[in-house]
Protein backbone atom coordinates (compact mmCIF):
# COMPACT_ATOMS: atom_id res chain seq x y z
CA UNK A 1 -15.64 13.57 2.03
CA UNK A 2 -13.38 10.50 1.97
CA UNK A 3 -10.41 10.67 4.69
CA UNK A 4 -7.16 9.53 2.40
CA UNK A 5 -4.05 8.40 3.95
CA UNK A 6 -0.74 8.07 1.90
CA UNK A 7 1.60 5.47 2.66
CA UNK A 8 4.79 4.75 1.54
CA UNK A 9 6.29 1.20 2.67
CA UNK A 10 9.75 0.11 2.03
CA UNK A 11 12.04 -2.99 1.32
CA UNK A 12 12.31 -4.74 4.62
CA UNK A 13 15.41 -6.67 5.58
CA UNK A 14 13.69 -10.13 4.62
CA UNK A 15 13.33 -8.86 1.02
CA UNK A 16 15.23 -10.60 -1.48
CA UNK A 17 17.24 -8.77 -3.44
CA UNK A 18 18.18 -11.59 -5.79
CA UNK A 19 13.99 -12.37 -6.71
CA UNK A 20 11.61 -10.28 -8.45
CA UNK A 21 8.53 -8.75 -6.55
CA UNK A 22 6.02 -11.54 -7.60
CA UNK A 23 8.72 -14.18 -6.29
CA UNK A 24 9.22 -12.77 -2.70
CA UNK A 25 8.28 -15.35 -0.03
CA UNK A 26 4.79 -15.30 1.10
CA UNK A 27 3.73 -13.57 -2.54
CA UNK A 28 0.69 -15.26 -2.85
CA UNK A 29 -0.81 -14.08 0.48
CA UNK A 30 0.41 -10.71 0.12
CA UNK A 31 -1.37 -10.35 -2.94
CA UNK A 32 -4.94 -11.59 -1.97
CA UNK A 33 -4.49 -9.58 1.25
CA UNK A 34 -3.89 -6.35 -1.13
CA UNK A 35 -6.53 -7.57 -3.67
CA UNK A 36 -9.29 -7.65 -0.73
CA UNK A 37 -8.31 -4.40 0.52
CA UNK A 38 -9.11 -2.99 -2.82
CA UNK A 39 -11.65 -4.46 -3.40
CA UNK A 40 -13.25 -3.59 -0.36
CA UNK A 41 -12.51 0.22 -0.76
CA UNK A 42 -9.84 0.09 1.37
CA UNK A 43 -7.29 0.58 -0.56
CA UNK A 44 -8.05 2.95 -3.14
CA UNK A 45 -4.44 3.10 -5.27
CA UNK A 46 -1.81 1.04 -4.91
CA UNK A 47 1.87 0.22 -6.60
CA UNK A 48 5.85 0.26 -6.54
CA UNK A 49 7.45 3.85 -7.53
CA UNK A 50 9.55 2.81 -10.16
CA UNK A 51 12.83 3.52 -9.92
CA UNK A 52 13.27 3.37 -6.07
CA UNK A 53 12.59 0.16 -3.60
CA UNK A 54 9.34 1.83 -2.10
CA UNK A 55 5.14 1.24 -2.71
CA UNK A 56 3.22 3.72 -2.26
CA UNK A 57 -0.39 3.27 -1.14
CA UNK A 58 -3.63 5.37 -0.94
CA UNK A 59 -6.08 3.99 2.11
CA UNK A 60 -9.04 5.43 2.79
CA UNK A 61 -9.19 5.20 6.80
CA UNK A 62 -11.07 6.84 9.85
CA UNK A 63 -7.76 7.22 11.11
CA UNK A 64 -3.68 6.54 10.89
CA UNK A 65 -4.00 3.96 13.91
CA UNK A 66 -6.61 2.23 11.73
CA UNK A 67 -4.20 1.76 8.72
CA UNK A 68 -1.45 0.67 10.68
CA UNK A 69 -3.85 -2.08 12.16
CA UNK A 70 -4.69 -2.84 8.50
CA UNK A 71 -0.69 -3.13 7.85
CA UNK A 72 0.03 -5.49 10.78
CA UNK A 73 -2.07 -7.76 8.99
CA UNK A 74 -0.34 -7.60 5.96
CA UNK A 75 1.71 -11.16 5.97
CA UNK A 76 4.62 -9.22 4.68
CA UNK A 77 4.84 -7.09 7.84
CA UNK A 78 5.63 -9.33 10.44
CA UNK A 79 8.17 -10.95 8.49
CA UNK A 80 9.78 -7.68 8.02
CA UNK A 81 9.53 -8.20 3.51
CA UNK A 82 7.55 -4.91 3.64
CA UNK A 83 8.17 -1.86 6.67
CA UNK A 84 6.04 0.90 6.86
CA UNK A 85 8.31 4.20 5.95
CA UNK A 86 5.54 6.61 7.05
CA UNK A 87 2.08 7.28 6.74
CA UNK A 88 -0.06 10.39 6.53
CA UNK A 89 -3.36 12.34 6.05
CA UNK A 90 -3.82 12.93 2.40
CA UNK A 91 -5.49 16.20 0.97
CA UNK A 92 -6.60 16.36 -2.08
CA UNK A 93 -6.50 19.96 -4.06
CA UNK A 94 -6.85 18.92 -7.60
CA UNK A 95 -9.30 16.06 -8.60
CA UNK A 96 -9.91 15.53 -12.79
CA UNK A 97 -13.78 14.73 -13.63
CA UNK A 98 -14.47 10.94 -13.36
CA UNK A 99 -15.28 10.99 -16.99
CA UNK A 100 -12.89 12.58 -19.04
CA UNK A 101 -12.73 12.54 -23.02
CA UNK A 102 -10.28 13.16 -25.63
C-alpha cells in the first residue's frame, strides 16, 4: 500500500500579488520541477484550491523528511514564492474503482 502525504503550501512573501501564477518569477523551473515529480510518481495530485492562496499536493513518500527534501528542491522554496504550510500522512478510507462508467 502506497504511503500518501498531503501537503498544503502557501503564498510566500516573494509572491507577486500583482502577476498571475504562470507569471511568478522562476515559473518555468517550477513547472518542470513539478512536471518531473509527476511524472515520476512522485507527485501523485497536484493544484491551487481555488478560492484561497494555497496548493495542495498529494506525494507519495517513505516518509515526511523525504518530502520536505523533495520541497527544498523546489526553486520556489528557497526564494520564499512557495512555503510549506504543513505536511502530513494521508489515509485513504474511500477510493472509487479505477474504471468507472456512466
Amino acid at each position: 500500500m502506497k504511503k500518501l502525504f498531503a501537503v498544503v503550501r502557501t503564498r510566500g512573501y516573494a509572491w507577486d500579488a500583482n502577476k498571475p501564477m504562470r507569471s511568478q518569477r522562476l515559473w518555468d523551473e517550477h513547472a518542470a520541477f513539478m512536471d518531473d515529480l509527476a511524472a515520476r510518481g512522485i507527485v501523485v495530485l497536484g493544484g491551487p484550491l481555488d478560492g484561497t492562496i494555497n496548493v495542495l499536493l498529494i506525494f507519495d513518500a517513505p516518509d515526511e523528511d523525504e518530502v520536505r527534501r523533495i520541497l527544498d528542491l523546489d526553486p520556489w522554496t528557497p526564494t520564499r514564492i512557495l512555503e510549506t504550510k504543513g505536511i502530513g500522512p494521508w489515509s485513504i478510507l474511500l477510493e472509487a474503482p479505477a474504471a468507472v462508467s456512466k
